[in-house]
PDB file of N, CA and C in Angstrom:
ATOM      1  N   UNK A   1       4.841 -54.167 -32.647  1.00  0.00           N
ATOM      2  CA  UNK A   1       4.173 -53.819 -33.893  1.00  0.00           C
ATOM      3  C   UNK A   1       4.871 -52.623 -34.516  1.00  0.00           C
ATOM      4  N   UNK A   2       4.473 -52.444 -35.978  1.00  0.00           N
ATOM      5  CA  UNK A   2       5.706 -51.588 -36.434  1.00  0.00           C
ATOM      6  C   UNK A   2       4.129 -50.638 -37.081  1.00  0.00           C
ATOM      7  N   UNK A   3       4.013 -49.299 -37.021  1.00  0.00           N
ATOM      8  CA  UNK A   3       3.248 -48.619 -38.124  1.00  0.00           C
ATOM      9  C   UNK A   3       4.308 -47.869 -39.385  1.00  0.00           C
ATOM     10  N   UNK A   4       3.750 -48.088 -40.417  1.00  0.00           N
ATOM     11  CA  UNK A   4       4.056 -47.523 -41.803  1.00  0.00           C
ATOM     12  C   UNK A   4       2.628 -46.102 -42.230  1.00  0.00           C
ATOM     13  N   UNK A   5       3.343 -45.334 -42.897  1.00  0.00           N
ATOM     14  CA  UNK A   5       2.323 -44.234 -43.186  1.00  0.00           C
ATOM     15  C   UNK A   5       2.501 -43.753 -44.688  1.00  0.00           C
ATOM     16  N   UNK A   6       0.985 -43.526 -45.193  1.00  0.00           N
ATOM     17  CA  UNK A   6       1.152 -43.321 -46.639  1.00  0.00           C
ATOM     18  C   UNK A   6       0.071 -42.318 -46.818  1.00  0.00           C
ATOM     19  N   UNK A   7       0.667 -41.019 -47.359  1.00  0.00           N
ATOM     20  CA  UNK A   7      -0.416 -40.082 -47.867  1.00  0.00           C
ATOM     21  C   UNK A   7      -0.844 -39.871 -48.697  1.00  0.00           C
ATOM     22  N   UNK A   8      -2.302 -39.765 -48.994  1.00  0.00           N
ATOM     23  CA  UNK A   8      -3.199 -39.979 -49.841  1.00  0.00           C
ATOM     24  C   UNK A   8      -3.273 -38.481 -50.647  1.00  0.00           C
ATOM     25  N   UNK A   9      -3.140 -38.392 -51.812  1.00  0.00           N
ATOM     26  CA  UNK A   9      -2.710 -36.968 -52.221  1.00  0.00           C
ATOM     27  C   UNK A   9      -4.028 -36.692 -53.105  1.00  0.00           C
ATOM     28  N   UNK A  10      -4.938 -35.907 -53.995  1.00  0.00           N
ATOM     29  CA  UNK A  10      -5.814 -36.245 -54.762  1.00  0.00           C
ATOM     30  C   UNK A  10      -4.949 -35.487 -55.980  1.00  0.00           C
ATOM     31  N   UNK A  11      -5.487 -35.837 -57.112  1.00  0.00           N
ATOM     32  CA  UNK A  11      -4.856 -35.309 -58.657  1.00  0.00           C
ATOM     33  C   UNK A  11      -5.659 -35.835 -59.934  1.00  0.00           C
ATOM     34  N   UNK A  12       2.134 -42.811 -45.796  1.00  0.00           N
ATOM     35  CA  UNK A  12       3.114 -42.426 -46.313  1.00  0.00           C
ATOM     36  C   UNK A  12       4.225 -42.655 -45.077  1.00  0.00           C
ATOM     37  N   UNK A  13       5.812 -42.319 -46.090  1.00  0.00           N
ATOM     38  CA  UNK A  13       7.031 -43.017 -44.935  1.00  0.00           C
ATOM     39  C   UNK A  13       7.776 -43.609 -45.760  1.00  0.00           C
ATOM     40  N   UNK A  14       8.776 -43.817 -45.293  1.00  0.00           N
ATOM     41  CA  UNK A  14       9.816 -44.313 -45.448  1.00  0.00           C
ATOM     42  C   UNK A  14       9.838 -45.985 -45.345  1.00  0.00           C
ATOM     43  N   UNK A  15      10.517 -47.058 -45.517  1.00  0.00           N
ATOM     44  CA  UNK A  15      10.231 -48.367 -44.960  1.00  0.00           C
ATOM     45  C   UNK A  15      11.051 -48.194 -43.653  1.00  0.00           C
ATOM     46  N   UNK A  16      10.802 -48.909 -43.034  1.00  0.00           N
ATOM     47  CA  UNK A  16      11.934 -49.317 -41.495  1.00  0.00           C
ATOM     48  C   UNK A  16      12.039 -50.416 -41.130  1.00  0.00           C
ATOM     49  N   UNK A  17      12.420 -50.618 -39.855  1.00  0.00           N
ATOM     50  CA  UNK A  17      13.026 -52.111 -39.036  1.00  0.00           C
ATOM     51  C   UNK A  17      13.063 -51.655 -37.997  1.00  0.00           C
ATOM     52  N   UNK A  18      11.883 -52.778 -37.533  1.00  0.00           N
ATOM     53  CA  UNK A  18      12.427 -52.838 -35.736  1.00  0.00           C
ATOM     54  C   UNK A  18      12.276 -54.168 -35.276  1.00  0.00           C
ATOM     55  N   UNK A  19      13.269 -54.393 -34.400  1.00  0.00           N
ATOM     56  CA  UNK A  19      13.774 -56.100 -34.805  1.00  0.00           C
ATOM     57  C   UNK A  19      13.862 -56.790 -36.004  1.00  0.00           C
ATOM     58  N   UNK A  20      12.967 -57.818 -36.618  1.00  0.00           N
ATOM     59  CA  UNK A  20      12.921 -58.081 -37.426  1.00  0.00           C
ATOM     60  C   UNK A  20      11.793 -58.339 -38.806  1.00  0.00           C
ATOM     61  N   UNK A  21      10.995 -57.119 -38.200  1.00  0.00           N
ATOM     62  CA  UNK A  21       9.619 -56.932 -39.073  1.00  0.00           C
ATOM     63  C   UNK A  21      10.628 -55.890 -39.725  1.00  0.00           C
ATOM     64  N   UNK A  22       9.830 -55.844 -40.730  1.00  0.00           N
ATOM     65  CA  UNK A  22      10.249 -54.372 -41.625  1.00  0.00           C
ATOM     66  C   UNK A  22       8.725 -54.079 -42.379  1.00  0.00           C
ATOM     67  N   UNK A  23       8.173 -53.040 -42.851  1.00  0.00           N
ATOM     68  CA  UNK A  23       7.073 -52.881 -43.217  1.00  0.00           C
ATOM     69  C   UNK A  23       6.770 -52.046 -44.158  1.00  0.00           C
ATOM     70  N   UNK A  24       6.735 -51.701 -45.465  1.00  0.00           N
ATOM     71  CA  UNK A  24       6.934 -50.895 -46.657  1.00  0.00           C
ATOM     72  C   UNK A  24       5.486 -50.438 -47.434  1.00  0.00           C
ATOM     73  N   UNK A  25       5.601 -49.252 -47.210  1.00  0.00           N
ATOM     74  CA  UNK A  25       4.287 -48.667 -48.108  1.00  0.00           C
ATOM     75  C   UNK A  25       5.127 -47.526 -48.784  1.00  0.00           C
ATOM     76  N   UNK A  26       4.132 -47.071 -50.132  1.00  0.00           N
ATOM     77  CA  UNK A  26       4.438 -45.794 -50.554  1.00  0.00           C
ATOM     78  C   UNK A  26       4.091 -44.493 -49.664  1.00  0.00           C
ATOM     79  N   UNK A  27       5.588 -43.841 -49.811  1.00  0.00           N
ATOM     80  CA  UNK A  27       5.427 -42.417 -49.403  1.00  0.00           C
ATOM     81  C   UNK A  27       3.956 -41.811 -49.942  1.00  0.00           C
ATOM     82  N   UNK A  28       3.653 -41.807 -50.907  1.00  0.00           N
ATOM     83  CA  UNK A  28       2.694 -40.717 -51.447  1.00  0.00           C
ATOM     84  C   UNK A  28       2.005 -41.200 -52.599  1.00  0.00           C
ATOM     85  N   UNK A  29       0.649 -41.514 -52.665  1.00  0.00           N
ATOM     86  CA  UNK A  29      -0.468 -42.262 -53.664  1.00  0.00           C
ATOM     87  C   UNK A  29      -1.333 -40.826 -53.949  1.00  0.00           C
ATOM     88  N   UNK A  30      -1.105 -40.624 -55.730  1.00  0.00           N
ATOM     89  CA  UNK A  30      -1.657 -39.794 -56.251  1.00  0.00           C
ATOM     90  C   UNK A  30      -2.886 -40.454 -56.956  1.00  0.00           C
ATOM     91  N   UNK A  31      -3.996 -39.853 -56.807  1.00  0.00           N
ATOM     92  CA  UNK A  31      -5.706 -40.092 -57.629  1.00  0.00           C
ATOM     93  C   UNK A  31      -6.425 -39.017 -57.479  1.00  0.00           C
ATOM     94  N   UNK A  32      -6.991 -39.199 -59.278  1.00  0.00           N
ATOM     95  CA  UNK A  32      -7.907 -38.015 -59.219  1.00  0.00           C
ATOM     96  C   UNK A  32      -9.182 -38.545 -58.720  1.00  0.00           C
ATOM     97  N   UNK A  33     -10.117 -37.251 -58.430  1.00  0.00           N
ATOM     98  CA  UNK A  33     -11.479 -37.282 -57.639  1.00  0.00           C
ATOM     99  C   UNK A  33     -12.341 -38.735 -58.506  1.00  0.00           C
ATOM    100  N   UNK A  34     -12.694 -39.389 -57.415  1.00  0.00           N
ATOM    101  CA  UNK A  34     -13.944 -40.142 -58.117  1.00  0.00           C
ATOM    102  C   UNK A  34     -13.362 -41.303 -58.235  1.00  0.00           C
ATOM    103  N   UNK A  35     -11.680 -41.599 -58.980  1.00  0.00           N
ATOM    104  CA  UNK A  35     -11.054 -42.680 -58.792  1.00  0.00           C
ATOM    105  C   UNK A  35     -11.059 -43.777 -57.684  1.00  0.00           C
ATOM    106  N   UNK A  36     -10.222 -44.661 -57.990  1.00  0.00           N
ATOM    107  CA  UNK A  36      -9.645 -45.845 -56.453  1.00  0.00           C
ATOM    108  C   UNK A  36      -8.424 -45.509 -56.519  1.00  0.00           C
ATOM    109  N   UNK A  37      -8.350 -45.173 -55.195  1.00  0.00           N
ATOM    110  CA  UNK A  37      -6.646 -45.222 -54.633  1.00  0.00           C
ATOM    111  C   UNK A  37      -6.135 -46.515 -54.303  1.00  0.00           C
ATOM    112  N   UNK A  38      -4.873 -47.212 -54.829  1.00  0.00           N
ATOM    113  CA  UNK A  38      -4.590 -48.470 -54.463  1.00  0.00           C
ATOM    114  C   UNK A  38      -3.542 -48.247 -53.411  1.00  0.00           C
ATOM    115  N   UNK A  39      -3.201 -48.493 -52.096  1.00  0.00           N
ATOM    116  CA  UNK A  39      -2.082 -47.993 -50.713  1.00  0.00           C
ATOM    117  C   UNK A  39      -1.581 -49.481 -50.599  1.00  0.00           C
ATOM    118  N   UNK A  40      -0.317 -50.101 -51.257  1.00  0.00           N
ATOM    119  CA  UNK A  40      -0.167 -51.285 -50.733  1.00  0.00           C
ATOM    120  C   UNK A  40       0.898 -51.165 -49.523  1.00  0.00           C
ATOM    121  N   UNK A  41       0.654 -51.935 -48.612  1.00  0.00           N
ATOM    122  CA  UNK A  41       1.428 -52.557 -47.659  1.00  0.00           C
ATOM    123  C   UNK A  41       2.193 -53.701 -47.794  1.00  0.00           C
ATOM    124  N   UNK A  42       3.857 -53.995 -47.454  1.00  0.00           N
ATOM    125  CA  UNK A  42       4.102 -55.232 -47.715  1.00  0.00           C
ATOM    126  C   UNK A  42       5.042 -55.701 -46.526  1.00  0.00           C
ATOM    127  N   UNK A  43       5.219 -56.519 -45.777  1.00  0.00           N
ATOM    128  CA  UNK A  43       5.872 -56.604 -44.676  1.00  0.00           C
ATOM    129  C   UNK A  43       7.346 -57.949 -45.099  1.00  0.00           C
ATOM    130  N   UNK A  44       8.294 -57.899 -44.301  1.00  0.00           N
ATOM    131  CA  UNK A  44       9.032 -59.017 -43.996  1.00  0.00           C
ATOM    132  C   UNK A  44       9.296 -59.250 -43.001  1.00  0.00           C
ATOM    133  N   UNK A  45       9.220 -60.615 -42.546  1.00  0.00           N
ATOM    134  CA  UNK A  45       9.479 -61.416 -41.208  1.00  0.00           C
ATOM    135  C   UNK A  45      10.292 -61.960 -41.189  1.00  0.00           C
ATOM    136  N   UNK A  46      11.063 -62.215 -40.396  1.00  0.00           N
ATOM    137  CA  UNK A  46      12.124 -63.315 -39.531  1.00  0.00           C
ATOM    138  C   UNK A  46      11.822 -64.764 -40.209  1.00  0.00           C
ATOM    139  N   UNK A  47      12.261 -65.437 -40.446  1.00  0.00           N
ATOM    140  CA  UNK A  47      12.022 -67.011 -40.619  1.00  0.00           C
ATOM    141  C   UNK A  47      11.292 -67.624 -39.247  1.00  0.00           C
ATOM    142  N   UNK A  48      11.428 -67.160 -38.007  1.00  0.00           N
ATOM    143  CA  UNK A  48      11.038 -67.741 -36.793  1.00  0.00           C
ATOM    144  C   UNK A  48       9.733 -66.702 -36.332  1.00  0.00           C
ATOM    145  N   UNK A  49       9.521 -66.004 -36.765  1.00  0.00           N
ATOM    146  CA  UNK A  49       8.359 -65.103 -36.959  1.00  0.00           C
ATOM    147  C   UNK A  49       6.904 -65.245 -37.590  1.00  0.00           C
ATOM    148  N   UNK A  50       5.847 -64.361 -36.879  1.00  0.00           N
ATOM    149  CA  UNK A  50       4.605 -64.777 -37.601  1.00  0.00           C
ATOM    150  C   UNK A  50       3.749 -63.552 -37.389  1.00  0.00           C
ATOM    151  N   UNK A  51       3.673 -62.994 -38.276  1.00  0.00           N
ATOM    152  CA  UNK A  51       2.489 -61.871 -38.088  1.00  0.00           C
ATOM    153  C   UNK A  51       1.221 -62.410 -37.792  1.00  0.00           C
ATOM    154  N   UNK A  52       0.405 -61.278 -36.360  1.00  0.00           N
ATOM    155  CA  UNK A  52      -0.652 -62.161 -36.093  1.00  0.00           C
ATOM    156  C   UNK A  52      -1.845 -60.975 -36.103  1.00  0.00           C
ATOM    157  N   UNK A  53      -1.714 -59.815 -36.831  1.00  0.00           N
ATOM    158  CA  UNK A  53      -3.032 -58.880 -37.291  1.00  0.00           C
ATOM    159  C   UNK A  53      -2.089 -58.122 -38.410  1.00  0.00           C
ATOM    160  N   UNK A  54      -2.805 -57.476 -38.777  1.00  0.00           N
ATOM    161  CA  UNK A  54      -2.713 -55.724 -39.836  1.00  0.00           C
ATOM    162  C   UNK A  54      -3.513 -54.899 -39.580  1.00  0.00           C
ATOM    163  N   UNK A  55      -3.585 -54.136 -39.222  1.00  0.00           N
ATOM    164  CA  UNK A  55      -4.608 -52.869 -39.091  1.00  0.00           C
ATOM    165  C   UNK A  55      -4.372 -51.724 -39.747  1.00  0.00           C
ATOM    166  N   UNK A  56      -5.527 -51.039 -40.867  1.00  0.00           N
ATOM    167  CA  UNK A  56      -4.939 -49.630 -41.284  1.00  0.00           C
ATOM    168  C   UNK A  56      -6.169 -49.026 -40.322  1.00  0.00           C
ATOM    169  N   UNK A  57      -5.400 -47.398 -40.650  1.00  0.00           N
ATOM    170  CA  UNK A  57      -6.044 -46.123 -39.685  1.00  0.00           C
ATOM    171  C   UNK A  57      -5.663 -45.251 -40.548  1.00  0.00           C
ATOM    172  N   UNK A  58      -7.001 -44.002 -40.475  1.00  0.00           N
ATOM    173  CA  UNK A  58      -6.633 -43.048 -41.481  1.00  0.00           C
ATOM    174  C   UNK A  58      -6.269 -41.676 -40.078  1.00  0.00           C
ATOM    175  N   UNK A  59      -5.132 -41.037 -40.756  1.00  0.00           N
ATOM    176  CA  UNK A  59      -5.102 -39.777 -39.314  1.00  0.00           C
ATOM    177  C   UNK A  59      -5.508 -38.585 -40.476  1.00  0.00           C
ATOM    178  N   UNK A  60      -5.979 -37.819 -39.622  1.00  0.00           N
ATOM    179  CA  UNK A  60      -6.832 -36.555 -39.986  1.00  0.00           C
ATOM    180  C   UNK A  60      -6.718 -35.948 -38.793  1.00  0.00           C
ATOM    181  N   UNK A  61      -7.959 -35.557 -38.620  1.00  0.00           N
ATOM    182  CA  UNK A  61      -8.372 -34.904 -36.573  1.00  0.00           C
ATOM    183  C   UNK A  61      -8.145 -36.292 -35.387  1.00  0.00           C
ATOM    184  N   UNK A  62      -6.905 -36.602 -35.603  1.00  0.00           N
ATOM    185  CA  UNK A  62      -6.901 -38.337 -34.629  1.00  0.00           C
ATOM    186  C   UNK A  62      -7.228 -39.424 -35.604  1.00  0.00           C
ATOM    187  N   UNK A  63      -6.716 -40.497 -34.760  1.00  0.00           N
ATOM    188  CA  UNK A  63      -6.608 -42.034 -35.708  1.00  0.00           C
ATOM    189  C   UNK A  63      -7.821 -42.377 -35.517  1.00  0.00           C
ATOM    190  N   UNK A  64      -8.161 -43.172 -36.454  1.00  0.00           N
ATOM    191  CA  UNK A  64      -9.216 -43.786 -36.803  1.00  0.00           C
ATOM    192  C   UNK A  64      -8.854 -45.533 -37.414  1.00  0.00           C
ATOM    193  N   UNK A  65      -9.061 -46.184 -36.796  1.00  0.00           N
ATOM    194  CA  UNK A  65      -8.893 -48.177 -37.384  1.00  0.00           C
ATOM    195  C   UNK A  65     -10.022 -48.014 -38.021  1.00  0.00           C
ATOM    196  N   UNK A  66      -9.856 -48.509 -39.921  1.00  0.00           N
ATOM    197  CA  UNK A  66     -10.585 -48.866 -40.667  1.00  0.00           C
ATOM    198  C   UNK A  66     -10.603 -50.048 -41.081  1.00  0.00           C
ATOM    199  N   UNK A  67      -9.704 -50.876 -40.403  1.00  0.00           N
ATOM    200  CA  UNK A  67      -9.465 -52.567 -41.154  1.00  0.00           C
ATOM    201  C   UNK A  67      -8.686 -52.600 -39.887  1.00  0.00           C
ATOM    202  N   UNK A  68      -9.016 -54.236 -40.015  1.00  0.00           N
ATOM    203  CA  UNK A  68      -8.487 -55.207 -39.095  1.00  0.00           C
ATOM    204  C   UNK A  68      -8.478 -56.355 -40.232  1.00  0.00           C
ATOM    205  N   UNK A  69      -7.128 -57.187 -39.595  1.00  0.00           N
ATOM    206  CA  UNK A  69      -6.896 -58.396 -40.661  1.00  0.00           C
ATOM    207  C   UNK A  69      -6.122 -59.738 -39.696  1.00  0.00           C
ATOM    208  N   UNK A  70      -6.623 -60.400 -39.958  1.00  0.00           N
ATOM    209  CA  UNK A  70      -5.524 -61.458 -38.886  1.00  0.00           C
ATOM    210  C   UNK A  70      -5.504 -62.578 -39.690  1.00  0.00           C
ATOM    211  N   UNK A  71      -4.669 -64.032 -39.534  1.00  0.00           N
ATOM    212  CA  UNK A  71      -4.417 -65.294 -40.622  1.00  0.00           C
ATOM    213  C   UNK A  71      -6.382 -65.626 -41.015  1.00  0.00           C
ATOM    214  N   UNK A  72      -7.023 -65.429 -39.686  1.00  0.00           N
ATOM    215  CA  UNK A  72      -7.890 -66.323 -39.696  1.00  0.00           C
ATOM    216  C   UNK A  72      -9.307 -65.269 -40.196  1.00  0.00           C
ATOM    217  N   UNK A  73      -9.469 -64.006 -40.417  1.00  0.00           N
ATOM    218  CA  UNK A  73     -10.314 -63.349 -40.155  1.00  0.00           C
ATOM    219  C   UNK A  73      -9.880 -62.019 -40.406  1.00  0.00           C
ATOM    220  N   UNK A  74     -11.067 -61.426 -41.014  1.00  0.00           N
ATOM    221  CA  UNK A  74     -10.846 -59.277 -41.831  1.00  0.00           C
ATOM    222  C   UNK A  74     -12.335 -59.151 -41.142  1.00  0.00           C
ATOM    223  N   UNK A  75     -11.966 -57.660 -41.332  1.00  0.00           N
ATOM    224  CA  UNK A  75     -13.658 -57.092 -40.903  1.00  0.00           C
ATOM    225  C   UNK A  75     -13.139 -55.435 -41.112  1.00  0.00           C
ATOM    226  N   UNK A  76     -14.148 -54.789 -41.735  1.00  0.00           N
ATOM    227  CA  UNK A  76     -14.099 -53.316 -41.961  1.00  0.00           C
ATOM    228  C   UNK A  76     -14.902 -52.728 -40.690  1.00  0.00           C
ATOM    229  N   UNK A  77     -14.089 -52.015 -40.259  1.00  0.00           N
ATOM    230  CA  UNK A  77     -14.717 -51.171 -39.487  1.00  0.00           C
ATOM    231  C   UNK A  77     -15.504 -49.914 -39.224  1.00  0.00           C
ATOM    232  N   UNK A  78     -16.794 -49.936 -38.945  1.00  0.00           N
ATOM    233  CA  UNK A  78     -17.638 -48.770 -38.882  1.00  0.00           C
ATOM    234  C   UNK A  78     -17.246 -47.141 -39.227  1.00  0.00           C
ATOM    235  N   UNK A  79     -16.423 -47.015 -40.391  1.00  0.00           N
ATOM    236  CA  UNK A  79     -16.066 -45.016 -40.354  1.00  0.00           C
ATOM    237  C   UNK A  79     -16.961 -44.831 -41.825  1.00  0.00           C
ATOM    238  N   UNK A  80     -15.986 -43.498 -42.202  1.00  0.00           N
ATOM    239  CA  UNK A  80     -16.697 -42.890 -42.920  1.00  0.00           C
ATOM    240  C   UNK A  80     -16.454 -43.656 -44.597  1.00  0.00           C
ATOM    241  N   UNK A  81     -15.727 -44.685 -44.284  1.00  0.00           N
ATOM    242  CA  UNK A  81     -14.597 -45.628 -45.693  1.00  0.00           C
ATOM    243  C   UNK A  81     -15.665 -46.952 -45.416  1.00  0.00           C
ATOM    244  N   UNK A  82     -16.534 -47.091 -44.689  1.00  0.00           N
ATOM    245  CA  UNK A  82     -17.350 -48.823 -44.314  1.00  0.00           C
ATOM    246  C   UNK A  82     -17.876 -49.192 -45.818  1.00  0.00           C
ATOM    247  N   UNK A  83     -18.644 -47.986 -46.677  1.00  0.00           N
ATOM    248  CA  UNK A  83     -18.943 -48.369 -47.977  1.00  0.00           C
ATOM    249  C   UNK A  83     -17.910 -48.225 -49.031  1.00  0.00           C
ATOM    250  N   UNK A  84     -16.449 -47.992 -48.631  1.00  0.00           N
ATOM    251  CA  UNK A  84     -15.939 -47.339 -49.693  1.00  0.00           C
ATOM    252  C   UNK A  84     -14.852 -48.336 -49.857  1.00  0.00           C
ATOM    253  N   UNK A  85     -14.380 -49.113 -48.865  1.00  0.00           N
ATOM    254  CA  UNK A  85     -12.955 -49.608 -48.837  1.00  0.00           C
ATOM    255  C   UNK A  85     -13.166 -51.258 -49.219  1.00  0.00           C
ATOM    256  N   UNK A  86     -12.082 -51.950 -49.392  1.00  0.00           N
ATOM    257  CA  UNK A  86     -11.821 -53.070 -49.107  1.00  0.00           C
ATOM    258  C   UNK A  86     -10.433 -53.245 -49.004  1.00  0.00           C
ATOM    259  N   UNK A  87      -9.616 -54.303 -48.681  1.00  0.00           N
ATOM    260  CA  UNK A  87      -8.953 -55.082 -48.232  1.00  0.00           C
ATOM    261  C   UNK A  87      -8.782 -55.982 -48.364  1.00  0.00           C
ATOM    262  N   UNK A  88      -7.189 -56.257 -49.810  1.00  0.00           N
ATOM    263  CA  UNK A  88      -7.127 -57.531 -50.431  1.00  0.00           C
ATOM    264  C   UNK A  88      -6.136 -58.361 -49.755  1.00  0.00           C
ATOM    265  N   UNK A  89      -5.975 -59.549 -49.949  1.00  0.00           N
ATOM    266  CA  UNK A  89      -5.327 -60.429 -49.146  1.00  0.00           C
ATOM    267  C   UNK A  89      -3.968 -60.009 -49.044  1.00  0.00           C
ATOM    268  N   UNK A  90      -3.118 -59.455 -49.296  1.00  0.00           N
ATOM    269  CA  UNK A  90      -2.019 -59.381 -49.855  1.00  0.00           C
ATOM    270  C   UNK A  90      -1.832 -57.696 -49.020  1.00  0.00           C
ATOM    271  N   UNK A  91      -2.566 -57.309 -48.291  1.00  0.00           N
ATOM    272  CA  UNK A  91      -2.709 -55.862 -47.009  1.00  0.00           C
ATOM    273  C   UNK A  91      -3.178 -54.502 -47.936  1.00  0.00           C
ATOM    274  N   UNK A  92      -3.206 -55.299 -49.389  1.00  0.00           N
ATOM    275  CA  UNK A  92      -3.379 -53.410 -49.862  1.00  0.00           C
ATOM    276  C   UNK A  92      -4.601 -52.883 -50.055  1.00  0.00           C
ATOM    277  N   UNK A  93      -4.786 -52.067 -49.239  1.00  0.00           N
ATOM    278  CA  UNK A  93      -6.024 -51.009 -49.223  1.00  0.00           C
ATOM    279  C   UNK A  93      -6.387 -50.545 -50.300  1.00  0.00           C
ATOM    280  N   UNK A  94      -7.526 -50.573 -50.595  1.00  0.00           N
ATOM    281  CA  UNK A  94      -8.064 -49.899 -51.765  1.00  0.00           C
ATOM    282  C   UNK A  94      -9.497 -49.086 -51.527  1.00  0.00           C
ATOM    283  N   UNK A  95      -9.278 -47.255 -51.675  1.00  0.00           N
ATOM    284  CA  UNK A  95     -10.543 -46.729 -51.391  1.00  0.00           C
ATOM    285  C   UNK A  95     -11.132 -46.266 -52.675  1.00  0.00           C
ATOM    286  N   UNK A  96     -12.235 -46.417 -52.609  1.00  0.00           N
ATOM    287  CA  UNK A  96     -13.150 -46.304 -54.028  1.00  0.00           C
ATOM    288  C   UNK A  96     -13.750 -44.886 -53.970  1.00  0.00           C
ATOM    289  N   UNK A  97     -13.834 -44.217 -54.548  1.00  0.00           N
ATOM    290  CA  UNK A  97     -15.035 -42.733 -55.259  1.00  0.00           C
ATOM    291  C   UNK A  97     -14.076 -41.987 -54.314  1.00  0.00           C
ATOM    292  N   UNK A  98     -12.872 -42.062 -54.361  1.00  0.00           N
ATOM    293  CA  UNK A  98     -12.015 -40.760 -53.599  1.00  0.00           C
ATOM    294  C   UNK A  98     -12.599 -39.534 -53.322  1.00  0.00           C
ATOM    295  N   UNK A  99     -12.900 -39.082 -52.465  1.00  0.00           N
ATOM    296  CA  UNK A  99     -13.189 -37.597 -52.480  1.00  0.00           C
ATOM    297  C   UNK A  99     -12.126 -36.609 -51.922  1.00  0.00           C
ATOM    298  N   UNK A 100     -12.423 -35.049 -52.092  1.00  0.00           N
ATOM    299  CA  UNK A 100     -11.106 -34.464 -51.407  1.00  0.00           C
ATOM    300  C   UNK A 100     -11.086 -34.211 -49.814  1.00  0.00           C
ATOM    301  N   UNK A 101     -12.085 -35.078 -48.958  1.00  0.00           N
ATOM    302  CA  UNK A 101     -11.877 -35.184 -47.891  1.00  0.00           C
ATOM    303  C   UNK A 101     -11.026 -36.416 -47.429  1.00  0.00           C
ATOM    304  N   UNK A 102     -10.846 -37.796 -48.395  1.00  0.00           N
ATOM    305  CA  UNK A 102      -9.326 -38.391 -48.389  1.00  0.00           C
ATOM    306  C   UNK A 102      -8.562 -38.090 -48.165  1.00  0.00           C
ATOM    307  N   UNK A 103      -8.261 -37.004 -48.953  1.00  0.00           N
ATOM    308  CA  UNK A 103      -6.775 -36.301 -48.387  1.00  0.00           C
ATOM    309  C   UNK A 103      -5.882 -36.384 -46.825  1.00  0.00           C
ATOM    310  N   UNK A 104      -5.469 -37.575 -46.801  1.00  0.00           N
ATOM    311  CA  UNK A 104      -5.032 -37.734 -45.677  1.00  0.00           C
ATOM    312  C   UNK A 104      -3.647 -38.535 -45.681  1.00  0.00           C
ATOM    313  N   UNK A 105      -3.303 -39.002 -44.114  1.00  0.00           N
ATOM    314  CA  UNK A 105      -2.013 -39.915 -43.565  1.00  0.00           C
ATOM    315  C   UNK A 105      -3.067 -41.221 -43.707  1.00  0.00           C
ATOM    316  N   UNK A 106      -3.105 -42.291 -44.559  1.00  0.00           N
ATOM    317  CA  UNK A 106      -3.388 -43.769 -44.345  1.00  0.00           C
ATOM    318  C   UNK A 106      -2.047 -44.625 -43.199  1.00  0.00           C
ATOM    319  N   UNK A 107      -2.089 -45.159 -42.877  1.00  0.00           N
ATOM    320  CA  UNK A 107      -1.372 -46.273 -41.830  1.00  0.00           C
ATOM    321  C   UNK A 107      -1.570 -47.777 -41.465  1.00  0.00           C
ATOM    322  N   UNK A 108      -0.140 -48.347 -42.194  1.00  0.00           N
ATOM    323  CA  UNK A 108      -0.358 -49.594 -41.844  1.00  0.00           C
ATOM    324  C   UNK A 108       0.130 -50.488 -40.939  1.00  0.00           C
ATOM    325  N   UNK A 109      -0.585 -50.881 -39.918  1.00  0.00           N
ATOM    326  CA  UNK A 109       0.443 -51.672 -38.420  1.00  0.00           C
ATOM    327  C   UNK A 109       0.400 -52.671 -39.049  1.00  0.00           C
ATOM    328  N   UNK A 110       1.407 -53.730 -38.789  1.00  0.00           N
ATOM    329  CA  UNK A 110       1.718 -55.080 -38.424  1.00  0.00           C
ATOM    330  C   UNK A 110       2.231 -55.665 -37.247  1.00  0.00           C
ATOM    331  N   UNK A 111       1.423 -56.672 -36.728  1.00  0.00           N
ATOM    332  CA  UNK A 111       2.058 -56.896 -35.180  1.00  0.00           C
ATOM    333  C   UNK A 111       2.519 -58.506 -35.275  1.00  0.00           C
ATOM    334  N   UNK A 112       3.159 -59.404 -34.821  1.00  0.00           N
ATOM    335  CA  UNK A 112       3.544 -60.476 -34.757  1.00  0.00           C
ATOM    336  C   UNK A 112       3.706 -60.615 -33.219  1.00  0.00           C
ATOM    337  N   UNK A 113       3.642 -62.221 -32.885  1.00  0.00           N
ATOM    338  CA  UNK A 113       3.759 -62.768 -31.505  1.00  0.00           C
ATOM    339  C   UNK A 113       5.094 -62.902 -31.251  1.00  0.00           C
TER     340      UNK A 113
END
């Protein structure tokens, strides 16, 4: 699995490769208070390849999994984002009524079999 990191700024990473995932988010998503932050994730696979989850995590004081995503099945997970977030088909996170406790590292894994 590869993690990507994107910081949430109010008013992250580089892309990489390991084997043959590569996994691309923005360095740095600017929103003012009250707004939606949009964090997209976008991955590429191998032709003989198959991604088989996504998970984001927000780091602050330690990681936290706020989404889980797999071909067959999503589910938000119990934090402090359960009323705030969703998760469109396509991996990009979107948190609603930003506050300046957002201010954080968002993270997106992709794992394949």
């Amino acid at each position: 699995s590869l993690f990507r990191s994107c910081l949430l700024l109010l008013l992250g990473a580089a892309g990489g490769v390991v084997g043959r995932l590569e996994v691309f988010v923005p360095d740095v998503v600017e929103v003012k208070e009250g707004d939606t932050a949009v964090i997209s994730c976008s991955f590429n696979l191998s032709e003989q390849a198959n991604y088989t989850y996504q998970h984001w995590y927000s780091e602050k004081n330690g990681r936290t999994q706020i989404s889980y995503m797999s071909p067959d099945s999503k589910s938000l997970r119990d934090t402090e984002y359960k009323n705030r977030i969703s998760v469109l088909q396509d991996f990009t996170l979107k948190i609603h009524k930003v506050t300046v406790q957002d201010d954080r590292a968002f993270n997106c894994q992709i794992g394949r079999a």
